[in-house]
Protein backbone atom coordinates (compact mmCIF):
# COMPACT_ATOMS: atom_id res chain seq x y z
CA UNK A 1 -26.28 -30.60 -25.20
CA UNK A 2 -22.66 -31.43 -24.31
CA UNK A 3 -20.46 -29.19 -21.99
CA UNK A 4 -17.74 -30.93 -19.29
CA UNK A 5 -17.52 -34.00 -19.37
CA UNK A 6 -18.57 -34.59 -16.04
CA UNK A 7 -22.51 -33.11 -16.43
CA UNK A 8 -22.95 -34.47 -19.99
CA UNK A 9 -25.95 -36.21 -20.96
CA UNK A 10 -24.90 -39.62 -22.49
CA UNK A 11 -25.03 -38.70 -26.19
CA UNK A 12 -22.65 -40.22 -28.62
CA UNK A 13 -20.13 -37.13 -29.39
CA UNK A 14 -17.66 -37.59 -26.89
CA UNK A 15 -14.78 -39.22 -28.30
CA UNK A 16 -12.46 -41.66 -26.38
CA UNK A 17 -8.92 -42.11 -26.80
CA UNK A 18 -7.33 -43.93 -29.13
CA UNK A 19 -5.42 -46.91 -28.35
CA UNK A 20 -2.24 -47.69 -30.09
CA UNK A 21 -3.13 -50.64 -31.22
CA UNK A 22 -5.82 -49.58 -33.21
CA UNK A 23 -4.80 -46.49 -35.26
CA UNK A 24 -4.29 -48.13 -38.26
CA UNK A 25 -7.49 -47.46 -40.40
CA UNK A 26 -9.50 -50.33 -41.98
CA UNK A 27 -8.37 -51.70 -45.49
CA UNK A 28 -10.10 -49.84 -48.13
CA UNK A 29 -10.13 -46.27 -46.16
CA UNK A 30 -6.75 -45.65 -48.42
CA UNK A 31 -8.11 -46.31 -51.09
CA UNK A 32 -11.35 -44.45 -50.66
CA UNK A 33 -9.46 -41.39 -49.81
CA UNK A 34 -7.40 -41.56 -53.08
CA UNK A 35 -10.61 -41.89 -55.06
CA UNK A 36 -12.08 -38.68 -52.97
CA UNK A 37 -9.18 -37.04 -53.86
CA UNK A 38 -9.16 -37.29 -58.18
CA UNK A 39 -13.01 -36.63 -57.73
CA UNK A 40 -12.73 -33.47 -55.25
CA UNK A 41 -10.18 -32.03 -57.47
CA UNK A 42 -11.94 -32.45 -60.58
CA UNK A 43 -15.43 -30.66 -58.85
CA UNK A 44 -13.04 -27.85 -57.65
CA UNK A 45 -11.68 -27.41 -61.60
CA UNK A 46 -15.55 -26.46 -61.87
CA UNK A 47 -16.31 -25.27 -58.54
CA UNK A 48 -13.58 -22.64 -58.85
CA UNK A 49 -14.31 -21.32 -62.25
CA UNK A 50 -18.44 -22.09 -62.51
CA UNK A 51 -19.51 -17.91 -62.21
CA UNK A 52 -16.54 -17.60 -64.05
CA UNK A 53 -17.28 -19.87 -67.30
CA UNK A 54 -21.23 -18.97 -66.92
CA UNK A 55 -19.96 -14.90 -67.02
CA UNK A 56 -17.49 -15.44 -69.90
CA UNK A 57 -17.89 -18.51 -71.67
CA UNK A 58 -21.99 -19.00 -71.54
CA UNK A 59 -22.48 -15.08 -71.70
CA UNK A 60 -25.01 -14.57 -68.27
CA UNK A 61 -24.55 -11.23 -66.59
CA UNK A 62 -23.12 -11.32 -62.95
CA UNK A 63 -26.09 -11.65 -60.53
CA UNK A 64 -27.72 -14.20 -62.91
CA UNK A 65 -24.68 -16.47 -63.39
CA UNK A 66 -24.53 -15.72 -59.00
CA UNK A 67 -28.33 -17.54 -59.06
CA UNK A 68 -27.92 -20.26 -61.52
CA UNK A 69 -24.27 -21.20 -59.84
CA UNK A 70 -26.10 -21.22 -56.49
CA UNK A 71 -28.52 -23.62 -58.19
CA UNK A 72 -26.13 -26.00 -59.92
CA UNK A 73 -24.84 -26.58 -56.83
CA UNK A 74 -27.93 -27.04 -54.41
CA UNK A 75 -29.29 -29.62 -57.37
CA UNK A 76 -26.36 -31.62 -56.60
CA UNK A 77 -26.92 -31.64 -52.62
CA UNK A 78 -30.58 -31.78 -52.94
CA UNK A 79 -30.71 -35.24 -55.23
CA UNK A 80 -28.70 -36.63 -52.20
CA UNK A 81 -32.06 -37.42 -50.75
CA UNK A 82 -33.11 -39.62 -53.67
CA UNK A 83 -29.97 -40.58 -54.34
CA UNK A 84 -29.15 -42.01 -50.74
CA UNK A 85 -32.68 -44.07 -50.95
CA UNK A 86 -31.39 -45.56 -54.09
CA UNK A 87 -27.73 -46.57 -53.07
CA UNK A 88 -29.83 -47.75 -49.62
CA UNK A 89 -32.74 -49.70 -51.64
CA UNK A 90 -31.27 -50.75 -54.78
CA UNK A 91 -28.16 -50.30 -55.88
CA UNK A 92 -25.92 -50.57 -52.66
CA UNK A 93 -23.53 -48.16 -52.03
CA UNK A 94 -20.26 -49.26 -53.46
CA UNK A 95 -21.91 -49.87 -56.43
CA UNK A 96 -23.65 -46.30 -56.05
CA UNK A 97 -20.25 -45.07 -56.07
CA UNK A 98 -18.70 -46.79 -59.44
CA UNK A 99 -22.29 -45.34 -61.22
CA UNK A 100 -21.95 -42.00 -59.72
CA UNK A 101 -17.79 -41.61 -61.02
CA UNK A 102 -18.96 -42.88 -64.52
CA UNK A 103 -21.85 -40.01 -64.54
CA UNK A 104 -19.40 -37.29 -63.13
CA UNK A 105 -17.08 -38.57 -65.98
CA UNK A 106 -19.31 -38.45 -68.38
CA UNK A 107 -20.15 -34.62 -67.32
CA UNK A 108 -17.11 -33.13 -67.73
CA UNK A 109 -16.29 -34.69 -70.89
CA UNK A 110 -19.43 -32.70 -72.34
CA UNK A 111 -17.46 -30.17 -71.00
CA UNK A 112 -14.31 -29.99 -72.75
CA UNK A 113 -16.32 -30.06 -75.90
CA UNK A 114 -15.79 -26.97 -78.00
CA UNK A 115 -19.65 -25.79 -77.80
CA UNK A 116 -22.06 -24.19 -76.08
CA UNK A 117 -24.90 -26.44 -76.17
CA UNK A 118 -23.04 -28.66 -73.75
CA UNK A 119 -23.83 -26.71 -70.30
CA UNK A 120 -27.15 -27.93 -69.20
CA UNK A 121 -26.28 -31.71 -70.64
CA UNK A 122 -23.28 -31.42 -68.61
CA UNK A 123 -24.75 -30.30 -65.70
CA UNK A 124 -27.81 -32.81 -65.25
CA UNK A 125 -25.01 -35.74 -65.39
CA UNK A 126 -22.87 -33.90 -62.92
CA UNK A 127 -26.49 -33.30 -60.34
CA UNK A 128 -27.40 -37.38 -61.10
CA UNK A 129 -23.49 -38.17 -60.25
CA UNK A 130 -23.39 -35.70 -56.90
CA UNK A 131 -26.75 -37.06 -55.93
CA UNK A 132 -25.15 -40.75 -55.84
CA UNK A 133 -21.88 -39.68 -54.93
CA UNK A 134 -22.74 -37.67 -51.69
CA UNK A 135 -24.60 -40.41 -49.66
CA UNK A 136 -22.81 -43.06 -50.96
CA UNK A 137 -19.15 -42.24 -50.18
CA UNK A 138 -20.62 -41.25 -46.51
CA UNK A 139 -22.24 -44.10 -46.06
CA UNK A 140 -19.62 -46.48 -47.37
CA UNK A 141 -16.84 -44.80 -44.97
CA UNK A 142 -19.01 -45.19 -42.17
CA UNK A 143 -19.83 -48.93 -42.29
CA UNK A 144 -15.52 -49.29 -43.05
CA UNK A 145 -15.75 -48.72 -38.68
CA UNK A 146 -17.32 -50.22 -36.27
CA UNK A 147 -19.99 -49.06 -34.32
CA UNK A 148 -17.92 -47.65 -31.31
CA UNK A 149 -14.55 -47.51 -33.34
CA UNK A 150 -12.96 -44.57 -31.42
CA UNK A 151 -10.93 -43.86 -35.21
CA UNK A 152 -14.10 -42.41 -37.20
CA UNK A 153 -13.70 -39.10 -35.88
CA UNK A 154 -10.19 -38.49 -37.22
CA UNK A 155 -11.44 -40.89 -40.23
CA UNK A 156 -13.55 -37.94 -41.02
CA UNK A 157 -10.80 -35.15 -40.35
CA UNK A 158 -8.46 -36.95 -42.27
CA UNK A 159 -10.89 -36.93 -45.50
CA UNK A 160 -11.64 -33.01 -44.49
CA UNK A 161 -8.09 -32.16 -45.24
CA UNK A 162 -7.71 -34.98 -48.21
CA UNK A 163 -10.84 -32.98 -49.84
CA UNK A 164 -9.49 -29.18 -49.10
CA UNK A 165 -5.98 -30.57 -50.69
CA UNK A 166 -7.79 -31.75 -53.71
CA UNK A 167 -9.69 -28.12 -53.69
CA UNK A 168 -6.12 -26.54 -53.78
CA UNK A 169 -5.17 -28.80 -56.55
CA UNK A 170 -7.90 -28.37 -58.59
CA UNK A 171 -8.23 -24.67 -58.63
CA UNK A 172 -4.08 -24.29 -59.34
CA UNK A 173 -4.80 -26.30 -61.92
CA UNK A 174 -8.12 -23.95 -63.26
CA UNK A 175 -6.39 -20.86 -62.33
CA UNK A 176 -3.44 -21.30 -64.89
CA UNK A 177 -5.73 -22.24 -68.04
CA UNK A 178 -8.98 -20.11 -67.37
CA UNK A 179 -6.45 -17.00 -67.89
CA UNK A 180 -5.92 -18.27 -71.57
CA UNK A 181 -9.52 -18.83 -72.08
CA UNK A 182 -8.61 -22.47 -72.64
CA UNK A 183 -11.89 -24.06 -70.67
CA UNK A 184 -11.70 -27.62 -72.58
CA UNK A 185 -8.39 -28.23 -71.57
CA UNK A 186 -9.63 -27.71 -68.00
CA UNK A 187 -12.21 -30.37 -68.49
CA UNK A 188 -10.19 -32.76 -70.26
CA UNK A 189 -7.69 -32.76 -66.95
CA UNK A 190 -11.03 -33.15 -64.93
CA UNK A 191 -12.46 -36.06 -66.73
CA UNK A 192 -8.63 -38.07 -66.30
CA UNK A 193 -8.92 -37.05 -62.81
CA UNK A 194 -12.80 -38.81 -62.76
CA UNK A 195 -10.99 -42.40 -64.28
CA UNK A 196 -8.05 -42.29 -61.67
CA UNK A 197 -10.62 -41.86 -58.85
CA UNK A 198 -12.75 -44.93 -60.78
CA UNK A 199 -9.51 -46.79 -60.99
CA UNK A 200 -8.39 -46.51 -57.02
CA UNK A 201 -12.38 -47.54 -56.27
CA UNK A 202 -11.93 -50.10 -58.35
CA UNK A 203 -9.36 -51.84 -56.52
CA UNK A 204 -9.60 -50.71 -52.86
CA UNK A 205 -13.10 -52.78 -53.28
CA UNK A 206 -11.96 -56.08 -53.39
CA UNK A 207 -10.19 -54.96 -49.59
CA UNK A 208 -13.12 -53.70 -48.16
CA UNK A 209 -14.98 -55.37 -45.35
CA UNK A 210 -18.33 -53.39 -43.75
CA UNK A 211 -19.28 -53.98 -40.60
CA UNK A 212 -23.18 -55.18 -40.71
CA UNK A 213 -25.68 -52.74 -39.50
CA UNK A 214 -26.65 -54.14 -36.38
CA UNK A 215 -23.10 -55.59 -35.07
CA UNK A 216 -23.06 -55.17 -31.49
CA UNK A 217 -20.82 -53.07 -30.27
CA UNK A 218 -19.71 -52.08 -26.37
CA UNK A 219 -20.17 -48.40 -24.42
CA UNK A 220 -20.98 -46.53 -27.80
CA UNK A 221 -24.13 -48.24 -28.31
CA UNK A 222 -25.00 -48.64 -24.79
CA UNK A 223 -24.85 -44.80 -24.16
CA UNK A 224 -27.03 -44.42 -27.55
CA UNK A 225 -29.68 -46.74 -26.16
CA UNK A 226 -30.60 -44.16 -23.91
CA UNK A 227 -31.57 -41.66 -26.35
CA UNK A 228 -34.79 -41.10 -27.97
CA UNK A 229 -36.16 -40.96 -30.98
CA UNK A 230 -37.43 -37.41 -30.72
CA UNK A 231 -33.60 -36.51 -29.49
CA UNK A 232 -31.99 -37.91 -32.06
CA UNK A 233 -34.49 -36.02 -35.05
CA UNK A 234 -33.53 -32.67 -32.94
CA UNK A 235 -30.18 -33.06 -32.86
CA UNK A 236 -29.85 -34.02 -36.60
CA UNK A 237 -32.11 -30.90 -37.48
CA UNK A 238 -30.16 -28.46 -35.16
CA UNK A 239 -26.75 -29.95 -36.97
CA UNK A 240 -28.57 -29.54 -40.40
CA UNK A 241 -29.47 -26.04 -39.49
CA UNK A 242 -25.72 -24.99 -38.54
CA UNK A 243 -24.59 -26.27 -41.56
CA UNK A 244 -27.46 -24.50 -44.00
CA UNK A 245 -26.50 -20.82 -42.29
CA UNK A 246 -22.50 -22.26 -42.81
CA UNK A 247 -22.71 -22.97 -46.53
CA UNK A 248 -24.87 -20.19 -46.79
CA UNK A 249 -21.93 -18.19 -45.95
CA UNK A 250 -19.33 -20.13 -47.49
CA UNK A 251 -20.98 -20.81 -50.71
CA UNK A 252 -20.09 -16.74 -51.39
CA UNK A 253 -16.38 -17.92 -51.90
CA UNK A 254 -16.60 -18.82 -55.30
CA UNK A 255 -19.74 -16.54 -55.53
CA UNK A 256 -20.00 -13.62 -54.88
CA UNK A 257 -17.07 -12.61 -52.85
CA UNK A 258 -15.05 -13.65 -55.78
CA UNK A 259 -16.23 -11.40 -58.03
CA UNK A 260 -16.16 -8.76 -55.49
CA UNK A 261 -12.79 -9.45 -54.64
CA UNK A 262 -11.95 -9.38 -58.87
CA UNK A 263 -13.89 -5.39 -58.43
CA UNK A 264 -11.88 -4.42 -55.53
CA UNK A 265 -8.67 -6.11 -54.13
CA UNK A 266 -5.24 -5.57 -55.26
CA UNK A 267 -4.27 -9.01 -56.65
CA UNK A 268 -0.93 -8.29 -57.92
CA UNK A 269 2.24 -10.05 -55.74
CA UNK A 270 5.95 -9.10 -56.72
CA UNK A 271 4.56 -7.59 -59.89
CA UNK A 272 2.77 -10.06 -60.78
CA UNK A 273 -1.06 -10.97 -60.89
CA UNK A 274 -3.07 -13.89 -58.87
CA UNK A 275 -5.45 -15.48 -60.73
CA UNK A 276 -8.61 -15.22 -59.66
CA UNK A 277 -9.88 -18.81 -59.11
CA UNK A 278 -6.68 -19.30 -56.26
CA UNK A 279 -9.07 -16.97 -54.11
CA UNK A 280 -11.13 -20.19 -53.82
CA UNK A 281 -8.89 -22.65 -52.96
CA UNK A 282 -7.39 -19.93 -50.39
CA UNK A 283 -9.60 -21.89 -47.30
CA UNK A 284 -8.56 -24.97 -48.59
CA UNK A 285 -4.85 -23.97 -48.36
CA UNK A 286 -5.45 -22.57 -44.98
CA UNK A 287 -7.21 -25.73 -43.89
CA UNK A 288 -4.02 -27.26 -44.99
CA UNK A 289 -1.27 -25.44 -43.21
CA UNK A 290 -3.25 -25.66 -39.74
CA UNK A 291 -3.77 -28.94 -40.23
CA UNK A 292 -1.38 -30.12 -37.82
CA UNK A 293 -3.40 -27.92 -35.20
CA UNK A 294 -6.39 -29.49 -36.21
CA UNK A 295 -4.97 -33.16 -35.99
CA UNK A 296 -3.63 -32.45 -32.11
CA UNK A 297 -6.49 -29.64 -30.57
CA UNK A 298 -9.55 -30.56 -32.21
CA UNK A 299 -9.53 -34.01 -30.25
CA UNK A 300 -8.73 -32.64 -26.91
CA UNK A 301 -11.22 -30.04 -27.62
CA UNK A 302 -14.10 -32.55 -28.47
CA UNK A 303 -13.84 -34.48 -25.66
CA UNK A 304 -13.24 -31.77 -23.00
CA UNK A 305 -16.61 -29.21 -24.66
CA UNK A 306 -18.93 -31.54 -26.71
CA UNK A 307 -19.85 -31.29 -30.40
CA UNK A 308 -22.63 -28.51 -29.76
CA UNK A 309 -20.66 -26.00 -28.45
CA UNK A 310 -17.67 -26.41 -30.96
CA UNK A 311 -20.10 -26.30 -33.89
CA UNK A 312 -21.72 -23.10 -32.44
CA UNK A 313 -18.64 -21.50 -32.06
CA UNK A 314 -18.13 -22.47 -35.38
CA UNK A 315 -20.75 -20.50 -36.66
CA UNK A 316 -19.59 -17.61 -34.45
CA UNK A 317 -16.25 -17.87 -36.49
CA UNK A 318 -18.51 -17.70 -39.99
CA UNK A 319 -20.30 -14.76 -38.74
CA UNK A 320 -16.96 -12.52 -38.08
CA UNK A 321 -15.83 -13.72 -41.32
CA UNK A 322 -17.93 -11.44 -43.00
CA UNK A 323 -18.01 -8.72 -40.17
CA UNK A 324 -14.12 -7.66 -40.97
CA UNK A 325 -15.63 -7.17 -44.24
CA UNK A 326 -17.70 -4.18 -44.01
CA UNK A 327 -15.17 -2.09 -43.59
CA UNK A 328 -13.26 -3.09 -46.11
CA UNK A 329 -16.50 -2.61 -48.25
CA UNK A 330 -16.05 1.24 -47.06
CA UNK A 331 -12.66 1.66 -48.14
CA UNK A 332 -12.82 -0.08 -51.49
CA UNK A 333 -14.75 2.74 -52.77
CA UNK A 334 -11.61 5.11 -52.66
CA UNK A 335 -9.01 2.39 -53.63
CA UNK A 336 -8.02 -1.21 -53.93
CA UNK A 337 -7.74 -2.94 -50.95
CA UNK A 338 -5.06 -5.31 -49.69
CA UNK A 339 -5.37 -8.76 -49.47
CA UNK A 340 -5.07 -8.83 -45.89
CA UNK A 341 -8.78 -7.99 -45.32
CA UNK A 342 -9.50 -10.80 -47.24
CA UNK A 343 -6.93 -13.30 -45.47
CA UNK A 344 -8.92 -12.48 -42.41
CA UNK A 345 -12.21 -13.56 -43.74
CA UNK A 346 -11.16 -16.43 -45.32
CA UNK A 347 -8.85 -17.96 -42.32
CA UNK A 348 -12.32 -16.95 -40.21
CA UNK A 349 -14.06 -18.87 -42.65
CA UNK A 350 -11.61 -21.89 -42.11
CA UNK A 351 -12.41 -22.12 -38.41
CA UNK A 352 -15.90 -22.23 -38.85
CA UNK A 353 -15.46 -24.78 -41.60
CA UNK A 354 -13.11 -27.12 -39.61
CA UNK A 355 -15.48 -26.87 -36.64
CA UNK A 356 -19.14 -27.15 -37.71
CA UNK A 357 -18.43 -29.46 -40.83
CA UNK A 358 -16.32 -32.64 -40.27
CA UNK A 359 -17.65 -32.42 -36.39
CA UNK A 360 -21.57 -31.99 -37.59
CA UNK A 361 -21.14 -34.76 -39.94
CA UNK A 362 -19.43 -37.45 -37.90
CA UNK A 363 -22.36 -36.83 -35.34
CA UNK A 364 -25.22 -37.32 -37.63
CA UNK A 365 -23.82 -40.62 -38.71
CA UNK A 366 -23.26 -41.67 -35.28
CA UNK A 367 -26.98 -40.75 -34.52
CA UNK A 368 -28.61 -42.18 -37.78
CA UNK A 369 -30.47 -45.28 -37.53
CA UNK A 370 -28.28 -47.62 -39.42
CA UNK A 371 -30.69 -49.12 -42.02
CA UNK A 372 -31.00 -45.35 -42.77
CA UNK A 373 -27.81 -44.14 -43.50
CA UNK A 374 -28.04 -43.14 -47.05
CA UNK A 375 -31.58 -41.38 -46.67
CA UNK A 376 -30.24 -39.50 -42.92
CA UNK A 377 -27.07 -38.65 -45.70
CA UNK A 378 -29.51 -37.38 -48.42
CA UNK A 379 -30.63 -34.96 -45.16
CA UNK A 380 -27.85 -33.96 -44.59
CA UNK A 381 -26.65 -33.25 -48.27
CA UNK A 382 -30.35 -31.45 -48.82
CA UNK A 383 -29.37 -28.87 -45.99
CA UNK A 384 -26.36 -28.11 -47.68
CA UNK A 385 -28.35 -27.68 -50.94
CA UNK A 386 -30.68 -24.87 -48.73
CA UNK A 387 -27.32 -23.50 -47.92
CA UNK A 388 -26.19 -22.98 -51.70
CA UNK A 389 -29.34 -21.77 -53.01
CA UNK A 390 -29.02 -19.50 -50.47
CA UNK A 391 -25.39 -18.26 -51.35
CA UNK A 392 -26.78 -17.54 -54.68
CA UNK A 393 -29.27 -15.68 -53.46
CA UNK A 394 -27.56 -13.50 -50.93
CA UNK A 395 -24.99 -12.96 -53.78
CA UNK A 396 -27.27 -11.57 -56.24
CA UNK A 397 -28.97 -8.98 -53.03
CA UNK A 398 -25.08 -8.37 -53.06
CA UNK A 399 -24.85 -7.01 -56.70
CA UNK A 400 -28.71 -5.91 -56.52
CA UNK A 401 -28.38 -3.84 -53.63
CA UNK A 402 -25.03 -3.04 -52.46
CA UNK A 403 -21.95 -5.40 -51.07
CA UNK A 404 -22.74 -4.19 -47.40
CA UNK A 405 -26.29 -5.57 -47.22
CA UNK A 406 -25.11 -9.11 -47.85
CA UNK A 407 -21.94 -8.80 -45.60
CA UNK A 408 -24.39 -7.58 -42.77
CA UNK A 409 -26.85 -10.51 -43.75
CA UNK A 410 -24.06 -13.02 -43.60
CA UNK A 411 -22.60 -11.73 -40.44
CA UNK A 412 -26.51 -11.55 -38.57
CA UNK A 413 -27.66 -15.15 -39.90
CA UNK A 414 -25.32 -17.62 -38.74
CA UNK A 415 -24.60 -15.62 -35.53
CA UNK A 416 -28.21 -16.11 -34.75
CA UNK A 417 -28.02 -19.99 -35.59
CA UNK A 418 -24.75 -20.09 -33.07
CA UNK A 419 -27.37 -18.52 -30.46
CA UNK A 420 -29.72 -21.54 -31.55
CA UNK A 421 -27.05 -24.26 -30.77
CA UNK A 422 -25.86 -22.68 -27.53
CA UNK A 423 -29.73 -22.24 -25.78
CA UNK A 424 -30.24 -25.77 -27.49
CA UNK A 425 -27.09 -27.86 -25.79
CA UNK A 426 -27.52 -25.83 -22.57
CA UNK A 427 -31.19 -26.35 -22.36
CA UNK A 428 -30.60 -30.29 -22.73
CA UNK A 429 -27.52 -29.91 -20.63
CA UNK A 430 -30.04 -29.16 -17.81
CA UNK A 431 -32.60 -31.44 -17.83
């Protein structure tokens, strides 16, 4: 759909410059990102070590703690979709947000309880919490701008990198405990994390001003006047596709391809052993030290290719994530590996996150009708719930069957979705 600049359709990804005069972000944003940051980094504290605690503390064998982590974490995505028609209908969404902390709260509080009648109480408040979380926090970022504000964009790469700081955080913080066994001091931490980000909500709040739905606004809106309704439902779907074959393949971080990488990679650094939940906040820490990349090319790249064609390349990046993999797979059988076999996939994996991700999102909200933001969100948040349930089940064929039928599953799928995009943008490129 978008190549140069100069034989572009007029669809809204193109992203102007930005003037000097208005980089500072709106009053609130600061606030919001704080709060996105105490809740990211308590979901990573669970994120990080879920297959873990379900293996060790909860006693499920491998490939059915792989399914029922895979489902945790689709329930939270997929309640999106009710829970963005709620914060649109009824509660609002800043108030959508306060509810959701207090549920997330109350979640991993049942955690740190001693017991183990606590998990599936504990994880129906954390799926009502993600479901009003999700939409809400999109929703609410997005009406912080203005319709044509030329600052979303790198709004939304800025709270990329503030979430994959609080993943790092979180599993540092999961990987020193879980080797003592100690899993209620790991959800204590979490549940102060959940009242910090309630506090910083709190008070950013009384500075926030939205911008109404239908506030006029100059060349933005203009150029989206000309687009139908039929393009707008395709493009959302083929976004929501790229990012069901992406989380597909990235949900195998903490998945499968941990527990895999517990089986067969050296861990041990100057004598001394990683822990294993680190190997999930490796992307994140990745994400972080090419940030400044990110912050200068990713721009420049936008505006000069289009969204489509970074997002498929995206998924390119995904596919050879996995593909450096399978030989690895080969040689694990006669030794440990080295890390640097998994440094490749997961710095692969980093590309493809940093270009189908905060890029695909920004673009659906720009394209959603905007007395529909929370249900186009719940969409959105229900493709990533495919994705997961997916993960879970490509990591079980992994244990089932044998490590190299998922790699070559996870290399095949989202290389065929890349295809997708490509014929897609060029095809509307054309016409």
């Amino acid at each position: 759909m978008s190549v140069a600049r100069s034989s572009q359709p007029n669809t809204p990804d193109a992203q102007p410059s930005v003037p000097h005069h208005v980089r500072r972000y709106p009053a609130g944003f600061l606030h919001v990102c704080f709060a996105v940051l105490c809740e990211r980094c308590a979901a990573f504290m669970l994120a990080s070590s879920l297959v873990l605690m379900l293996c060790e503390r909860f006693g499920y064998p491998r490939a059915e703690a792989l399914r029922l982590a895979g489902l945790i974490t689709a329930a939270g995505y997929l309640g999106s979709l009710p829970g963005g028609f709620l914060s649109d209908r009824v509660l609002g969404h800043r108030r959508g947000l306060v509810v959701s902390l207090l549920f997330l709260t109350a979640s991993y509080l049942l955690l740190s309880l001693p017991s183990n009648m606590v998990l599936w109480p504990a994880m129906t408040a954390l799926t009502v919490g993600n479901s009003l979380f999700k939409p809400s926090l999109h929703v609410v970022v997005r009406r912080l701008f203005a319709v044509a504000d030329p600052r979303f964009e790198r709004a939304q790469l800025w709270l990329h990198l503030v979430i994959n700081l609080a993943a790092v955080l979180g599993a540092l913080v999961t990987g020193a405990w879980t080797q003592k066994g100690d899993w209620p001091v790991v959800f204590s931490a979490a549940s102060l994390t959940m009242l910090a980000a309630w506090a910083a909500l709190f008070i950013g709040q009384r500075r926030m001003s939205f911008f109404r739905n239908g506030e006029p606004s100059s060349t933005r809106e203009q150029s989206e006047q000309t687009l139908s309704s039929w393009h707008r439902v395709r493009s959302i779907a083929m976004l929501t596709l790229a990012m069901v074959l992406f989380n597909m393949a990235f949900g195998q971080v903490d998945g499968a391809l941990l527990l895999w990488t517990n089986q067969h990679v050296d861990r041990t650094l100057s004598g001394n052993s990683i822990p294993l939940p680190w190997f999930v906040a490796l992307p994140s820490l990745l994400v972080l030290v090419i940030a400044p990349v990110q912050i200068v090319l990713l721009p420049r790249l936008q505006r000069r290719l289009g969204i489509y064609p970074l997002v498929a390349s995206g998924l390119v990046a995904t596919s050879l994530a996995f593909a450096v993999l399978i030989p690895a797979d080969r040689l694990c059988h006669m030794r440990l590996i080295g890390m640097g076999w998994l440094l490749a996939c997961h710095l692969l994996l980093v590309v493809g996150e940093t270009l189908v991700a905060p890029l695909g999102l920004a673009l659906v909200l720009k394209l959603a009708p905007p007395k529909r933001l929370g249900v186009v969100m719940g969409v959105w948040f229900v493709s990533c719930a495919a994705g997961y349930w997916l993960a879970g089940e490509v990591g079980a064929l992994w244990f089932s069957f044998s490590p190299t039928v998922g790699m070559t599953l996870l290399t095949l799928l989202p290389l065929l979705g890349a295809c997708i995009v490509f014929w897609q943008s060029k095809r509307d490129t054309l016409k």
